[in-house]
PDB file of N, CA and C in Angstrom:
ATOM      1  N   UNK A   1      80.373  99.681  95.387  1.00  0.00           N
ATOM      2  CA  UNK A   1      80.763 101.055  95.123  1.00  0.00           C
ATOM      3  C   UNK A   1      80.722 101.833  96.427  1.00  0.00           C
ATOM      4  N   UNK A   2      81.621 102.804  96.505  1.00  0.00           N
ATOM      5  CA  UNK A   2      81.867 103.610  97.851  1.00  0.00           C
ATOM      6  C   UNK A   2      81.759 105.285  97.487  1.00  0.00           C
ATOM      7  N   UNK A   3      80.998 105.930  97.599  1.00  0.00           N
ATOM      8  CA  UNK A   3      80.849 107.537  97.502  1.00  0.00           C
ATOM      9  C   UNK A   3      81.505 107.621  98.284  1.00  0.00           C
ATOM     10  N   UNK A   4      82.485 109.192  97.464  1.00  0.00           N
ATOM     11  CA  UNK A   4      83.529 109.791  98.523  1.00  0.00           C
ATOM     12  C   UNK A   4      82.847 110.821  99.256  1.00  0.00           C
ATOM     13  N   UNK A   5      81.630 111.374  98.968  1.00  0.00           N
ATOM     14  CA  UNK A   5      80.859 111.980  99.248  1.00  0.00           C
ATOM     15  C   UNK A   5      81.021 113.992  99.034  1.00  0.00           C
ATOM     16  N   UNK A   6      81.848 113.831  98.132  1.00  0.00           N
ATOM     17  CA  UNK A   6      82.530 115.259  97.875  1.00  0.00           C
ATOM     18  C   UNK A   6      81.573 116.233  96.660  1.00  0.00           C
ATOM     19  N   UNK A   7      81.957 115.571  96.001  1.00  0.00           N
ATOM     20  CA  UNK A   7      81.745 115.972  94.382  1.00  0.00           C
ATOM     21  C   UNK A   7      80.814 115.323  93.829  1.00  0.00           C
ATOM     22  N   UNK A   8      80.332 113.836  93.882  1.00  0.00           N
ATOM     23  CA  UNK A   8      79.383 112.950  93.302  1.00  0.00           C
ATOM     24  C   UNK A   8      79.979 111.546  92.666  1.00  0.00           C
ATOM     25  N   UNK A   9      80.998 112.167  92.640  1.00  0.00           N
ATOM     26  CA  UNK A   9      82.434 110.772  92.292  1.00  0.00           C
ATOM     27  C   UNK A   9      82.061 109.473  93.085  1.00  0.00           C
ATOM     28  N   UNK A  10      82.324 108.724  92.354  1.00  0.00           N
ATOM     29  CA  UNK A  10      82.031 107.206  93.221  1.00  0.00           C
ATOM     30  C   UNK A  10      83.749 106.651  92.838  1.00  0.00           C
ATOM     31  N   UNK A  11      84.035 105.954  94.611  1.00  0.00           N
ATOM     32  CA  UNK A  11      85.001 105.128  94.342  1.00  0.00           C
ATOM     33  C   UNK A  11      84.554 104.444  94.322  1.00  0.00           C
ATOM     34  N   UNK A  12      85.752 103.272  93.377  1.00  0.00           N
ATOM     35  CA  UNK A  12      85.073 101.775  93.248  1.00  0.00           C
ATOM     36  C   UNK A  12      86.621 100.824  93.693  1.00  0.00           C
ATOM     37  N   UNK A  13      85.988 100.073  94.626  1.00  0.00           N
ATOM     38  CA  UNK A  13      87.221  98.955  94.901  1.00  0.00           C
ATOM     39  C   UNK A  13      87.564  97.847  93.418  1.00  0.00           C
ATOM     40  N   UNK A  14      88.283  98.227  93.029  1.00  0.00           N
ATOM     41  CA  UNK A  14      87.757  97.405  91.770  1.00  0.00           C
ATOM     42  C   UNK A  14      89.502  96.254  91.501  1.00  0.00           C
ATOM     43  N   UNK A  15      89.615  95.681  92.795  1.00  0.00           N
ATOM     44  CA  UNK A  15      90.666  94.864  92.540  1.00  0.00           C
ATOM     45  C   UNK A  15      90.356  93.401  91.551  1.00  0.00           C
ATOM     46  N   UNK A  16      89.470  93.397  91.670  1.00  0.00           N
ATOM     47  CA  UNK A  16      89.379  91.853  90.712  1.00  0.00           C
ATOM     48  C   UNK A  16      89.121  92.465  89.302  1.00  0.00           C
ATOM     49  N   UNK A  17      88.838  94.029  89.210  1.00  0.00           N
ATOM     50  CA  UNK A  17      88.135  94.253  87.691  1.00  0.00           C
ATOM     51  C   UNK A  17      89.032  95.231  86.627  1.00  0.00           C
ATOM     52  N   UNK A  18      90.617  95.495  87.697  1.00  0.00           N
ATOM     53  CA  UNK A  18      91.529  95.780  86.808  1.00  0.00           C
ATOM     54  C   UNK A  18      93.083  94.987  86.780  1.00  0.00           C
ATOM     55  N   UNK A  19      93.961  95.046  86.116  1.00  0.00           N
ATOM     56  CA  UNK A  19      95.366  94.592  86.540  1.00  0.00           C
ATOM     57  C   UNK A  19      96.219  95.559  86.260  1.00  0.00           C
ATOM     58  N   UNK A  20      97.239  96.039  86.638  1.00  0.00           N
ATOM     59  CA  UNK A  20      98.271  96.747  86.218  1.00  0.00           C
ATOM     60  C   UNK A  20      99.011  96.081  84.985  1.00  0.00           C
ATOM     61  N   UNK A  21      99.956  96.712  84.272  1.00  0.00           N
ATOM     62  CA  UNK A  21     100.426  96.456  83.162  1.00  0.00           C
ATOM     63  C   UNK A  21     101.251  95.075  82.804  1.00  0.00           C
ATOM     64  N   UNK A  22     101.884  94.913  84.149  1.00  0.00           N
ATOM     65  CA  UNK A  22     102.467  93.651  84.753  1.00  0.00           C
ATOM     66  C   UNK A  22     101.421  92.637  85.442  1.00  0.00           C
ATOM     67  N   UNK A  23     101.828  91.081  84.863  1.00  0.00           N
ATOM     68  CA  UNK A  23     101.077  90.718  85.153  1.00  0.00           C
ATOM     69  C   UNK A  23     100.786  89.934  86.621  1.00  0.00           C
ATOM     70  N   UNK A  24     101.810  90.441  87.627  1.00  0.00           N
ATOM     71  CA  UNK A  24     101.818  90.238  89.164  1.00  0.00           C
ATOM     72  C   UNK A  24     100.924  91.398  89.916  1.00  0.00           C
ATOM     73  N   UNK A  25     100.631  92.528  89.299  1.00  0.00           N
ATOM     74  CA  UNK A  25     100.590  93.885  89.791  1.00  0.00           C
ATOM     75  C   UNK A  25      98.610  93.416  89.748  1.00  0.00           C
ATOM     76  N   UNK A  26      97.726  93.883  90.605  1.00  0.00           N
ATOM     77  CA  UNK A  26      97.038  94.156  90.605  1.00  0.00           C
ATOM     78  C   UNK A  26      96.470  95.001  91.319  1.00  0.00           C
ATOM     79  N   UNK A  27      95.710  95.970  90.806  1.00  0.00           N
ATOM     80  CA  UNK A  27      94.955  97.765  91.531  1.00  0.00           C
ATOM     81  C   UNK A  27      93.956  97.372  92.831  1.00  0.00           C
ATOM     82  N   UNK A  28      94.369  97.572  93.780  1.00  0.00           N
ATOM     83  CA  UNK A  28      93.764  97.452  94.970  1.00  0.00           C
ATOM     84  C   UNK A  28      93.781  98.681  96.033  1.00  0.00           C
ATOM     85  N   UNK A  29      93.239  99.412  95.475  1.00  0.00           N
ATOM     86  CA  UNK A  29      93.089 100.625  96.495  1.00  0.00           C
ATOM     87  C   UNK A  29      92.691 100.551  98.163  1.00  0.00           C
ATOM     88  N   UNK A  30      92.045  99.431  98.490  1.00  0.00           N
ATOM     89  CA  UNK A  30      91.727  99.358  99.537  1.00  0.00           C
ATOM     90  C   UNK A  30      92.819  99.005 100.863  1.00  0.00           C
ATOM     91  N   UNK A  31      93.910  98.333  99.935  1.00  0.00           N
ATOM     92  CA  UNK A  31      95.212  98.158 100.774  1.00  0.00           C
ATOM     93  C   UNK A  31      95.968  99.187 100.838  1.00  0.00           C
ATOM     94  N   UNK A  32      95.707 100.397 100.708  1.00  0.00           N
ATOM     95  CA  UNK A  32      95.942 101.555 101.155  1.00  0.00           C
ATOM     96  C   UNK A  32      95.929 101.831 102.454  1.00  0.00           C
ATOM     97  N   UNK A  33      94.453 101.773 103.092  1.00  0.00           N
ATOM     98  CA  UNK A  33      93.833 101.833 103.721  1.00  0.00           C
ATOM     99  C   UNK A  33      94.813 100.407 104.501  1.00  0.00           C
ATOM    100  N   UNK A  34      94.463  99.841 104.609  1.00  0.00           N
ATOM    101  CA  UNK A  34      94.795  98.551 105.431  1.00  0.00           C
ATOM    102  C   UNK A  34      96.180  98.651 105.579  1.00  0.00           C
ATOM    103  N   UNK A  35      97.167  99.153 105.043  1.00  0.00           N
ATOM    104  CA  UNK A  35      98.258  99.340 105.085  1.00  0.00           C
ATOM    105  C   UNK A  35      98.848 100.629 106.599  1.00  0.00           C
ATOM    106  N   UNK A  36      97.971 101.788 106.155  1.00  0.00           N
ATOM    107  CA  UNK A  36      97.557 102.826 106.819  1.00  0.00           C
ATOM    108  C   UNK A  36      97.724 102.939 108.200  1.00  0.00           C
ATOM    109  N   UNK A  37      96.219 101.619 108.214  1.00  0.00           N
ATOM    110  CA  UNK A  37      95.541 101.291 109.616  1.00  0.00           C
ATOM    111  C   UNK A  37      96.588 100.814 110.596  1.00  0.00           C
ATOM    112  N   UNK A  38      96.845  99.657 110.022  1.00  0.00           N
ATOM    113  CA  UNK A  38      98.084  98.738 110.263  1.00  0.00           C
ATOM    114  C   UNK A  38      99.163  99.618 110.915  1.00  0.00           C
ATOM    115  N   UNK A  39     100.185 100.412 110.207  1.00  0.00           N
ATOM    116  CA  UNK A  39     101.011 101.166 110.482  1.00  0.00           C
ATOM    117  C   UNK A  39     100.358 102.183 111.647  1.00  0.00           C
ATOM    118  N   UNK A  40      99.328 102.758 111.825  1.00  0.00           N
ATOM    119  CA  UNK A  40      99.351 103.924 112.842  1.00  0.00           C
ATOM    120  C   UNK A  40      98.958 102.759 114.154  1.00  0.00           C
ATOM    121  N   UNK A  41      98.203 102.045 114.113  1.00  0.00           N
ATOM    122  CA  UNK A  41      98.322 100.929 115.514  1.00  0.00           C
ATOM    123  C   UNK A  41      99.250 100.140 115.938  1.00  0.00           C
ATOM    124  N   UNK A  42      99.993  99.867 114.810  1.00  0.00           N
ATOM    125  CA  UNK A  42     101.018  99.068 115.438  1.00  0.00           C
ATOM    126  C   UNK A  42     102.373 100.166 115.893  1.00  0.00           C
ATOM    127  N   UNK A  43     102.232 101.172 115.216  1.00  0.00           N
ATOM    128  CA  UNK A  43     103.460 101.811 115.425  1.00  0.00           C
ATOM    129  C   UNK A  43     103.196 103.805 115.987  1.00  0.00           C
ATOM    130  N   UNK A  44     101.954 103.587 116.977  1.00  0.00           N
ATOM    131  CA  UNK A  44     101.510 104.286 117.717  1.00  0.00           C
ATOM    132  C   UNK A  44     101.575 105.930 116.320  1.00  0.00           C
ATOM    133  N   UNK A  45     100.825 105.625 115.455  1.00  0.00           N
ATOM    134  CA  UNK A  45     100.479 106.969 114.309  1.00  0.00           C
ATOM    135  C   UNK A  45     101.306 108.129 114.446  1.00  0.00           C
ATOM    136  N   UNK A  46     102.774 107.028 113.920  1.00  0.00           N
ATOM    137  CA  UNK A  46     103.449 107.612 113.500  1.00  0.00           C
ATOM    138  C   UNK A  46     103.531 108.753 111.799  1.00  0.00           C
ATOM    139  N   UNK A  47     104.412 110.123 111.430  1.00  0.00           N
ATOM    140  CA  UNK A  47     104.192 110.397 110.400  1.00  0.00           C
ATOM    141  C   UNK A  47     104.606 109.664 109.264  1.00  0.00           C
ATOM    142  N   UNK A  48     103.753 109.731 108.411  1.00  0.00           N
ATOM    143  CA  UNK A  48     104.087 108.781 107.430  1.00  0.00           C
ATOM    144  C   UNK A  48     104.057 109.720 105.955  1.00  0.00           C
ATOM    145  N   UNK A  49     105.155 109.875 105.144  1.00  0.00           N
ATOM    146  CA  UNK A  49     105.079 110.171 103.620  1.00  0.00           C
ATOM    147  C   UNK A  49     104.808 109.468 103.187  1.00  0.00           C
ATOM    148  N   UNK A  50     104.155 109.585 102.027  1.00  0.00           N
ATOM    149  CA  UNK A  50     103.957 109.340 100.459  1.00  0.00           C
ATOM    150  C   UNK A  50     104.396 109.904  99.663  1.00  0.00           C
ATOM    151  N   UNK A  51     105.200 109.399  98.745  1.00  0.00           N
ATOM    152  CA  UNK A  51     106.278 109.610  98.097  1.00  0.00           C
ATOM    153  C   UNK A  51     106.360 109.293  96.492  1.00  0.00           C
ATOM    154  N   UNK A  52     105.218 108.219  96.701  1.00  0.00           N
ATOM    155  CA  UNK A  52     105.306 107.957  94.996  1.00  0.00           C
ATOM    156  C   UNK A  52     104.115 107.231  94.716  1.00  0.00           C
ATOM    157  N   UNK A  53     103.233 107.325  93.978  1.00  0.00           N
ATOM    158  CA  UNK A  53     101.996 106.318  93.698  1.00  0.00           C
ATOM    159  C   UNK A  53     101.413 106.821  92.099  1.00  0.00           C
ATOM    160  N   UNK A  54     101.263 105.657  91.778  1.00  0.00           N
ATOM    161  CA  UNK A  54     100.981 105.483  90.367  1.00  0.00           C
ATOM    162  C   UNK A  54     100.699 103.908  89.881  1.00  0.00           C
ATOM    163  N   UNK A  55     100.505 103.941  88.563  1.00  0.00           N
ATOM    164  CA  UNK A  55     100.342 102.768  87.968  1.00  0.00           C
ATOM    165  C   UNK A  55     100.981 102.729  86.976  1.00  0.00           C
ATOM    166  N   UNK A  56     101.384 101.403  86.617  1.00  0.00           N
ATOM    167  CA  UNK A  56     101.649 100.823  84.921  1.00  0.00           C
ATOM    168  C   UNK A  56     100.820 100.144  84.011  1.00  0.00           C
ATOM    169  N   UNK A  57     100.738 100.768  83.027  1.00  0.00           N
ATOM    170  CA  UNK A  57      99.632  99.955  82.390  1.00  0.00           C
ATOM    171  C   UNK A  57     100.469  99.546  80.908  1.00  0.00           C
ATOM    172  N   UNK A  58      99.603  98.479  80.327  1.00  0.00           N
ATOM    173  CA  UNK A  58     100.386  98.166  78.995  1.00  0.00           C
ATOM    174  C   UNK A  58     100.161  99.030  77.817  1.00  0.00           C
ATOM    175  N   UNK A  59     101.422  99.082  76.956  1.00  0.00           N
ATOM    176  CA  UNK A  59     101.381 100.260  75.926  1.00  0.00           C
ATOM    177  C   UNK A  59     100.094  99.509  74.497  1.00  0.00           C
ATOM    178  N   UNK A  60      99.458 100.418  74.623  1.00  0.00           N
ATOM    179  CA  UNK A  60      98.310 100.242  73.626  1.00  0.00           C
ATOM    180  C   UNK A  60      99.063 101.114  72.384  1.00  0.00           C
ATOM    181  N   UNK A  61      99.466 100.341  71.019  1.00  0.00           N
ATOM    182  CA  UNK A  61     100.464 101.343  69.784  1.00  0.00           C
ATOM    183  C   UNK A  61      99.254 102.033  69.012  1.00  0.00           C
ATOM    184  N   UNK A  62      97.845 101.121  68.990  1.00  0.00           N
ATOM    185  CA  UNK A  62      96.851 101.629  68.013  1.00  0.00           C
ATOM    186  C   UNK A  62      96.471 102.551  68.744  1.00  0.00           C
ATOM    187  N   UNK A  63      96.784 103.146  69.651  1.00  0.00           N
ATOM    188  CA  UNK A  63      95.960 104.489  70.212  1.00  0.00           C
ATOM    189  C   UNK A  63      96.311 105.756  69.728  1.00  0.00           C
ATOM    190  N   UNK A  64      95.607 106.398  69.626  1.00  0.00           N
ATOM    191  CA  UNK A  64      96.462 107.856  69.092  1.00  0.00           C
ATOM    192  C   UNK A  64      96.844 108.649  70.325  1.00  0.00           C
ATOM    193  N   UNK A  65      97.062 109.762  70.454  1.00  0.00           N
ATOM    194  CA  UNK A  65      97.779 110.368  71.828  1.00  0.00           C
ATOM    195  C   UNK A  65      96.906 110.969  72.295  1.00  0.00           C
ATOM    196  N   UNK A  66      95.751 111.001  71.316  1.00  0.00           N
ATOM    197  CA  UNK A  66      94.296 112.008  71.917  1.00  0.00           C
ATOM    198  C   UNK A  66      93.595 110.363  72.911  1.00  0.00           C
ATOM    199  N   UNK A  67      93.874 109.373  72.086  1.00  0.00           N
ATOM    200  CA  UNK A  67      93.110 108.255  72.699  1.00  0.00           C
ATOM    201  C   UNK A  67      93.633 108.023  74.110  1.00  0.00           C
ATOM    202  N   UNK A  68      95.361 108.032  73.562  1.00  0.00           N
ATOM    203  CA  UNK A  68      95.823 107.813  74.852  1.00  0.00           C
ATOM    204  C   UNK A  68      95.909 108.902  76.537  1.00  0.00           C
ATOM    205  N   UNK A  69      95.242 109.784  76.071  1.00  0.00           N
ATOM    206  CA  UNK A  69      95.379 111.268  77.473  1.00  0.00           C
ATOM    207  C   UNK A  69      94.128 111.066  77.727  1.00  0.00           C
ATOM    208  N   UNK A  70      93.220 109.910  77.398  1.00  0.00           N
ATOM    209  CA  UNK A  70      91.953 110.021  78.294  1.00  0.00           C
ATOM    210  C   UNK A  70      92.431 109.350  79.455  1.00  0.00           C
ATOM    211  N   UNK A  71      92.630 108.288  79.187  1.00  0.00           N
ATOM    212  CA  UNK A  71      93.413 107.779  80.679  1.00  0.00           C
ATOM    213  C   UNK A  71      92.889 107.169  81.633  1.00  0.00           C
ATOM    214  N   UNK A  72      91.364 107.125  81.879  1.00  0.00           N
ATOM    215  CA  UNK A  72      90.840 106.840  83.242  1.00  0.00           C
ATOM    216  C   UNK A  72      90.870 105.961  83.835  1.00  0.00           C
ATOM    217  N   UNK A  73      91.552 105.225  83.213  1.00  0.00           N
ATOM    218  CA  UNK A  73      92.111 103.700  84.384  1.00  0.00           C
ATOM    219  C   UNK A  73      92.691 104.455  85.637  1.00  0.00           C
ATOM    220  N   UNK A  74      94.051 105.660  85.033  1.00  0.00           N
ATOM    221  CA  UNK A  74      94.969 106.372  86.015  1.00  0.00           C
ATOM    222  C   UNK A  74      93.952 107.147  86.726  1.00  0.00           C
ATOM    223  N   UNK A  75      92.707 108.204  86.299  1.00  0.00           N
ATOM    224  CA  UNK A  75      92.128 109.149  86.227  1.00  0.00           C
ATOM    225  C   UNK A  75      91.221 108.216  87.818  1.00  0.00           C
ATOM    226  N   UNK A  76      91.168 107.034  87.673  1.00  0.00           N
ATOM    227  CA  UNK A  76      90.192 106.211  88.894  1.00  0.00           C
ATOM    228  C   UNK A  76      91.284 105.831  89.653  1.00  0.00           C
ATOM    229  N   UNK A  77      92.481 105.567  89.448  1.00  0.00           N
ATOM    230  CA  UNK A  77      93.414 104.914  90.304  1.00  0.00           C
ATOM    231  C   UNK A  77      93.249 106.016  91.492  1.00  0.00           C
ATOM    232  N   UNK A  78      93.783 106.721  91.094  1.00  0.00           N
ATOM    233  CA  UNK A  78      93.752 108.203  92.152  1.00  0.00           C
ATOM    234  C   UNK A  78      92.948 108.213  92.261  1.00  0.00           C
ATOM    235  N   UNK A  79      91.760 108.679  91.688  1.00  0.00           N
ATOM    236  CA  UNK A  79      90.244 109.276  92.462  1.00  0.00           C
ATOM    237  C   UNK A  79      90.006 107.724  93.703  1.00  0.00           C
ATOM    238  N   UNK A  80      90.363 106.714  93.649  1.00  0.00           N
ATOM    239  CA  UNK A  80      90.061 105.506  94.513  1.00  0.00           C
ATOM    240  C   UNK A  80      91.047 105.878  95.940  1.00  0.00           C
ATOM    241  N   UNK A  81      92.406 105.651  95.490  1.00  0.00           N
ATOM    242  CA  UNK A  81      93.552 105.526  96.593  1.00  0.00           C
ATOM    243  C   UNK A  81      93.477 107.207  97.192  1.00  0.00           C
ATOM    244  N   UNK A  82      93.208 107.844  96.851  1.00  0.00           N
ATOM    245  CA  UNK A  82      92.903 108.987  97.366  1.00  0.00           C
ATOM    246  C   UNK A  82      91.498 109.243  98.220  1.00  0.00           C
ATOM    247  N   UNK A  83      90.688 108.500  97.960  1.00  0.00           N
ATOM    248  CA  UNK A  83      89.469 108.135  99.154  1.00  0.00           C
ATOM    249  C   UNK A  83      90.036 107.228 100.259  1.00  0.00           C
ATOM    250  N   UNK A  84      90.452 106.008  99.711  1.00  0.00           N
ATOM    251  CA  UNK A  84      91.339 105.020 100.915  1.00  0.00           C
ATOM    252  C   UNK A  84      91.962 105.878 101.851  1.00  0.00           C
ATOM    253  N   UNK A  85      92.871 106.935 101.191  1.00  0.00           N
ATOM    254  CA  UNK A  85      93.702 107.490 102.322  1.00  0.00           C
ATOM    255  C   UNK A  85      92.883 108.406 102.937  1.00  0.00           C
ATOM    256  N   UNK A  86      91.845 109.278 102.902  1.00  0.00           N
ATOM    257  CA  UNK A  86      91.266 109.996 103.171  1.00  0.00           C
ATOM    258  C   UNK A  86      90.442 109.377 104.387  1.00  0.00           C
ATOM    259  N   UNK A  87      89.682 108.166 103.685  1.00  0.00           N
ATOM    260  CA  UNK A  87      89.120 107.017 104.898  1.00  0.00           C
ATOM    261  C   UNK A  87      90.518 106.941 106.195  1.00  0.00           C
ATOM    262  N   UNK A  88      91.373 106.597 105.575  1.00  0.00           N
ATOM    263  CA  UNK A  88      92.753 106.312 107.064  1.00  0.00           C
ATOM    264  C   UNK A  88      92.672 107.506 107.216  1.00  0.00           C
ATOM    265  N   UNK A  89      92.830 108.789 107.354  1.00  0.00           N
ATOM    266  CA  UNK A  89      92.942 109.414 107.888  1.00  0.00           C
ATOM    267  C   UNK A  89      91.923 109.992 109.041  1.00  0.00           C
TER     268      UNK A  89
END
């Protein structure tokens, strides 16, 4: 576990302990970061957008819509990749 040190929030690298909806896709926030790194050394930190980030997850039908707006698979995706980038920066 990694404190972002803000709020009390803990990120968690948690690539082996989730998958995306697809079953090639797996949540690795830390290759954010490594991605990041990579790009500003090799290519002297240059600007870089972000443009789109999210996840897919599989449709659960027995959920109700109250079940389904808790969410925190998404609710950690971000709170994680949003420390990664914060770390690259």
């Amino acid at each position: 576990k990694i404190s972002d040190g803000s709020n009390g929030n803990v990120a968690i690298d948690f690539y082996h302990e989730f998958k995306a909806g697809t079953d090639w896709l797996y949540i690795y926030p830390r290759g954010l970061y490594d991605l990041l790194i990579y790009v500003k050394e090799k290519y002297n930190d240059p600007l870089i957008y972000i443009t789109e980030n999210g996840v897919n997850e599989m449709n659960d039908a027995k959920l109700t819509v109250k079940e389904a707006c808790v969410d925190d698979i998404r609710k950690d995706y971000h709170l994680n990749h949003l420390h990664y980038l914060h770390e690259a920066i």
